[in-house]
N, C-alpha and C. Protein backbone atom coordinates (compact mmCIF):
# COMPACT_ATOMS: atom_id res chain seq x y z
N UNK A 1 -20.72 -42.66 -29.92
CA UNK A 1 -19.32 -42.33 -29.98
C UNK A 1 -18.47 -43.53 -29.55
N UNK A 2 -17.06 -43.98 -30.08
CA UNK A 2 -16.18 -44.80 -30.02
C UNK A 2 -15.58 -44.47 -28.56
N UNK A 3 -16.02 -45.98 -27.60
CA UNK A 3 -15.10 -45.48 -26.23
C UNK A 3 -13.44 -44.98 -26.59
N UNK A 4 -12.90 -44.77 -25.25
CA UNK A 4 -11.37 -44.14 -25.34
C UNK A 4 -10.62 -43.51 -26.62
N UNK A 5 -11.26 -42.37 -27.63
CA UNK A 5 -10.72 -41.88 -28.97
C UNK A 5 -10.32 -40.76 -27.96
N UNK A 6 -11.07 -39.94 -27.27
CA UNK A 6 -10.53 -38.96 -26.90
C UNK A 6 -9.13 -38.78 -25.82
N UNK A 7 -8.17 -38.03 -25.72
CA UNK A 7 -7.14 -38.41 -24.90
C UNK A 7 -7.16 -37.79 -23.34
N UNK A 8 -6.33 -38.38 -22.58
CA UNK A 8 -7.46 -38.33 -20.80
C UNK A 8 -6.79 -36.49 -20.49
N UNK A 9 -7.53 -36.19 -19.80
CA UNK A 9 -6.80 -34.77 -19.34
C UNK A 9 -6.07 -35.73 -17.92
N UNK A 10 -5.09 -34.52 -17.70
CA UNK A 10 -4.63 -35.53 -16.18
C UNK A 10 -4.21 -34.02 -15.31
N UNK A 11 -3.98 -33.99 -14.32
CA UNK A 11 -3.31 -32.92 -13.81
C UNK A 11 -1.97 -32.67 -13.88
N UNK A 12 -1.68 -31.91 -14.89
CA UNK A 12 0.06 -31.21 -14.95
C UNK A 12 0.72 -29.93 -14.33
N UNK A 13 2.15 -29.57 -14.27
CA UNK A 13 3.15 -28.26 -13.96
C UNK A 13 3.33 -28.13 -15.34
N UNK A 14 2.74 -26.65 -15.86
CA UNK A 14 3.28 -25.41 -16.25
C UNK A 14 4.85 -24.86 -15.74
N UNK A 15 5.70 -24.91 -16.28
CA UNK A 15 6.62 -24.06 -15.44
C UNK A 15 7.02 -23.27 -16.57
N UNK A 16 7.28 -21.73 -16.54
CA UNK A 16 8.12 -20.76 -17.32
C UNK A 16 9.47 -20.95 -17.10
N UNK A 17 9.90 -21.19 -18.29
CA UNK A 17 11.85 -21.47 -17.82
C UNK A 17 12.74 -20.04 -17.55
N UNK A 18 12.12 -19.27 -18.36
CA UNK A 18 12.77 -18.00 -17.89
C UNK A 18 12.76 -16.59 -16.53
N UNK A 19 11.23 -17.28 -16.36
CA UNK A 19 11.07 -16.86 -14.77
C UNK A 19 10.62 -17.74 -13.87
N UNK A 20 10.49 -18.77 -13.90
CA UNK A 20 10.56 -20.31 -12.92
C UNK A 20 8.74 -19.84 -12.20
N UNK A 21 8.23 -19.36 -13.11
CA UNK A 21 6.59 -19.19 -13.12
C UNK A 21 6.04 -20.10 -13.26
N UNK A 22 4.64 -20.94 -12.43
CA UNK A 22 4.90 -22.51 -12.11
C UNK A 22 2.96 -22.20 -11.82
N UNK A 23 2.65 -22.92 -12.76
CA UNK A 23 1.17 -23.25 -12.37
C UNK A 23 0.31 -24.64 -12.99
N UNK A 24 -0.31 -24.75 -11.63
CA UNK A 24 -1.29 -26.19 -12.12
C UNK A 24 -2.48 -26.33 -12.71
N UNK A 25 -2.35 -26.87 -13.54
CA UNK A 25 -3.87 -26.83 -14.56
C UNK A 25 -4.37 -28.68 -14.87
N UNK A 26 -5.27 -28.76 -15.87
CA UNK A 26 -5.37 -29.86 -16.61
C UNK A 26 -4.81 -29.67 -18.11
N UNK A 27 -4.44 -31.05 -18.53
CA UNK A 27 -3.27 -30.67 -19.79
C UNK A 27 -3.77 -32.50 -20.21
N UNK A 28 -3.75 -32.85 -21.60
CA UNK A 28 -3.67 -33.68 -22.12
C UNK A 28 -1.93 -34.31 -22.43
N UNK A 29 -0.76 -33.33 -22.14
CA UNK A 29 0.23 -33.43 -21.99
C UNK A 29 0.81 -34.06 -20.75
N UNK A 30 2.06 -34.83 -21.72
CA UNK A 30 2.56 -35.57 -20.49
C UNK A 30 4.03 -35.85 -20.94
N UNK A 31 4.49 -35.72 -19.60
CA UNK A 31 6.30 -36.24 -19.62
C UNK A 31 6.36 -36.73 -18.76
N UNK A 32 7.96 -36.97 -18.78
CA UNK A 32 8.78 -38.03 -17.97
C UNK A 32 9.07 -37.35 -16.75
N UNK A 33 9.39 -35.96 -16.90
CA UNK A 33 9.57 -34.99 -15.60
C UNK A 33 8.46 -35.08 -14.37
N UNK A 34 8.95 -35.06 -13.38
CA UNK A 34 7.72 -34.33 -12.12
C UNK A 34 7.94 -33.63 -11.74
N UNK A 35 7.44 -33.01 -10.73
CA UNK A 35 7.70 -31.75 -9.36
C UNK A 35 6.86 -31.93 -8.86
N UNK A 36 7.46 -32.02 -7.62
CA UNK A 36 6.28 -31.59 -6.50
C UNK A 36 5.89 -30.58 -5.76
N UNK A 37 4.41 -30.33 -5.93
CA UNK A 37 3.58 -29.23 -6.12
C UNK A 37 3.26 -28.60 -4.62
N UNK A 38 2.98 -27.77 -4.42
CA UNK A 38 2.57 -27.28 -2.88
C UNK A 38 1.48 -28.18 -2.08
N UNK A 39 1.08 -28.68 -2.67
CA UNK A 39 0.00 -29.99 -2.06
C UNK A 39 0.37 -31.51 -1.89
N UNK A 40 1.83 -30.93 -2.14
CA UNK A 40 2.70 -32.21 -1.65
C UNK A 40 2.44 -33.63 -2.50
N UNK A 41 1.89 -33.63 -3.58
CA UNK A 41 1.87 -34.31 -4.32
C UNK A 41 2.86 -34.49 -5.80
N UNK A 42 2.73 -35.12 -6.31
CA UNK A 42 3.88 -35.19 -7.42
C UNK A 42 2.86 -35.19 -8.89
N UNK A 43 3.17 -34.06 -9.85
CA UNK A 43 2.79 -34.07 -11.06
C UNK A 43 3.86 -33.59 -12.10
N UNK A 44 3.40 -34.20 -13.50
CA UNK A 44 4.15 -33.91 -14.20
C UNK A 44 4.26 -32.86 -14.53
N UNK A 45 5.93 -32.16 -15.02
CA UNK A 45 6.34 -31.26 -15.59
C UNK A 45 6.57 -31.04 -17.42
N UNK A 46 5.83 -30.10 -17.11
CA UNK A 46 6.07 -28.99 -18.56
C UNK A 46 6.46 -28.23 -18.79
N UNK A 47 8.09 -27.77 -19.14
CA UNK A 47 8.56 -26.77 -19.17
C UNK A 47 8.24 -25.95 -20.96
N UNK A 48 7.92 -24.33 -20.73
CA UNK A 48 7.20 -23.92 -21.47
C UNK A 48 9.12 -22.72 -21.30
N UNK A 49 8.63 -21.66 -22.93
CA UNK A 49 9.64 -21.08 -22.86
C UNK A 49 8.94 -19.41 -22.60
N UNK A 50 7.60 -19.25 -22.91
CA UNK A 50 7.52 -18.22 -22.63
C UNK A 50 5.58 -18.68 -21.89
N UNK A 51 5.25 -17.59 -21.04
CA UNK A 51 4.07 -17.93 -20.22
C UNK A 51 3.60 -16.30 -19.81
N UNK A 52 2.10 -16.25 -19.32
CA UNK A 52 1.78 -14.53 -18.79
C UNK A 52 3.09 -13.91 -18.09
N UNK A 53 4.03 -14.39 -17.61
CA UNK A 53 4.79 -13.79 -16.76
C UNK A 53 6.09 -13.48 -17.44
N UNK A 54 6.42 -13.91 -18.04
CA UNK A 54 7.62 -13.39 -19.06
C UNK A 54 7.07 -12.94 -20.90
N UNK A 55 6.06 -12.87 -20.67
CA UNK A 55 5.56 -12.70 -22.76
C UNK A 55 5.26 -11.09 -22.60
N UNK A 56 5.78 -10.17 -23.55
CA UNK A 56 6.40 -8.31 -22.97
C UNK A 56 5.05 -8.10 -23.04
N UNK A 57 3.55 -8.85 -23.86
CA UNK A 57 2.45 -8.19 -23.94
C UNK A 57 1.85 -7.72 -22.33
N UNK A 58 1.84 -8.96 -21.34
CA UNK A 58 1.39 -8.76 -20.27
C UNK A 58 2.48 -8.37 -19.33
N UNK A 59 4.17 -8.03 -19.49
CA UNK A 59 4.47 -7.62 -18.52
C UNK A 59 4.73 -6.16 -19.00
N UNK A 60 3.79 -5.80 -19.99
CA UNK A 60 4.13 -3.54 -20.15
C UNK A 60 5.48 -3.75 -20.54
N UNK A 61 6.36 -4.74 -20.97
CA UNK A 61 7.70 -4.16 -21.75
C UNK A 61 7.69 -4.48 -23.64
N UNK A 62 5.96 -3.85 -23.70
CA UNK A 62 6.22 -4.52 -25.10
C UNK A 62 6.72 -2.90 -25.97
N UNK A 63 7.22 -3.60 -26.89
CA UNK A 63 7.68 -2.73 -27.79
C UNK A 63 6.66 -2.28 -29.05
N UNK A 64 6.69 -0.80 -29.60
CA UNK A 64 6.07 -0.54 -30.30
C UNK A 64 6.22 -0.36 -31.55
N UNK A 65 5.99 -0.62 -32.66
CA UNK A 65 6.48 -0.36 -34.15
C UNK A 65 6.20 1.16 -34.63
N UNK A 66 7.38 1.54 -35.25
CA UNK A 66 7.04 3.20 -35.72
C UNK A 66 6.61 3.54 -37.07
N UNK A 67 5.50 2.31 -37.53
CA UNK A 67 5.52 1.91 -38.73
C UNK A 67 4.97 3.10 -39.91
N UNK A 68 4.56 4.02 -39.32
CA UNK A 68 4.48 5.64 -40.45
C UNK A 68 5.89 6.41 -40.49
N UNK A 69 6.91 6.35 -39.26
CA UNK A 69 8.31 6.73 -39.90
C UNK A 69 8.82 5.77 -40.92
N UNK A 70 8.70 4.90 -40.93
CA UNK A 70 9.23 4.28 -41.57
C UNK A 70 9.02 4.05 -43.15
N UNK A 71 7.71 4.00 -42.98
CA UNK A 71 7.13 4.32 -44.53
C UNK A 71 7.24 5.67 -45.13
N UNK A 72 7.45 6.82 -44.07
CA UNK A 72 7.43 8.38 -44.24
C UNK A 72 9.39 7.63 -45.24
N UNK A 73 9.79 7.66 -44.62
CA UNK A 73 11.31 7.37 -44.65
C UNK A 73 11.58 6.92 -46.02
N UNK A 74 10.63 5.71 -46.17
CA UNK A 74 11.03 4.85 -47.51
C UNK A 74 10.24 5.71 -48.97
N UNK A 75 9.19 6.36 -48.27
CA UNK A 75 8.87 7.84 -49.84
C UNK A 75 9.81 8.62 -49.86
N UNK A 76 10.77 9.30 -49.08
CA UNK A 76 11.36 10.59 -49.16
C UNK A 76 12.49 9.52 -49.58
N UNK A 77 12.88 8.59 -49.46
CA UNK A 77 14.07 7.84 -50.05
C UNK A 77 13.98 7.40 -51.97
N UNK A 78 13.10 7.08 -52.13
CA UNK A 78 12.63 6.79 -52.98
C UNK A 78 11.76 7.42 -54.35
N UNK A 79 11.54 8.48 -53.80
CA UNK A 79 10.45 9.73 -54.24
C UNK A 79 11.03 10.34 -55.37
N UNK A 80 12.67 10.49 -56.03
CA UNK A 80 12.86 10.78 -57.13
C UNK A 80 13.27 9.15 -57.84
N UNK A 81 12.99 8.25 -57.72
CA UNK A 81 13.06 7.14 -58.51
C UNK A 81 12.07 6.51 -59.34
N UNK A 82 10.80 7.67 -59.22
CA UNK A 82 9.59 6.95 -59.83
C UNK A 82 9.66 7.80 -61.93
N UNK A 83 9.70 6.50 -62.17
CA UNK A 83 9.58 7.09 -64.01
C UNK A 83 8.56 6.95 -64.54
């Protein structure tokens, strides 16, 4: 294999912008931003727009589709238009 093709992981901030939800991982991503982290060190920031803490799947506010009224709806609408 060709040394340095692959790109370095480094340690980055996760942050959720809409609930300021903030976690450290490894990320091949990188910016100009930092924060400093509870270990008193400084890593870069990634601001993300949605993360587990604001996305409705994992916080139970997801919404459900009523997708048999709706099709019930569009036959009984439609149901004398067939020739």
């Amino acid at each position: 294999m060709k040394p340095d093709v692959h790109p370095k992981y480094q340690a980055v901030v996760f942050q959720d912008a809409s609930s300021d939800f903030a976690f450290l991982t490894r990320s091949t991503m990188t910016s100009k931003e930092t924060i400093k982290w509870e270990d008193g060190k400084e890593y870069p920031l990634i601001k993300v727009d949605i993360s587990s803490q604001s996305h409705p799947f994992y916080t139970g506010k997801q919404k459900t589709i009523d997708s048999g009224g709706r099709v019930d709806k569009f036959r009984r609408r439609y149901a004398g238009a067939k020739k």
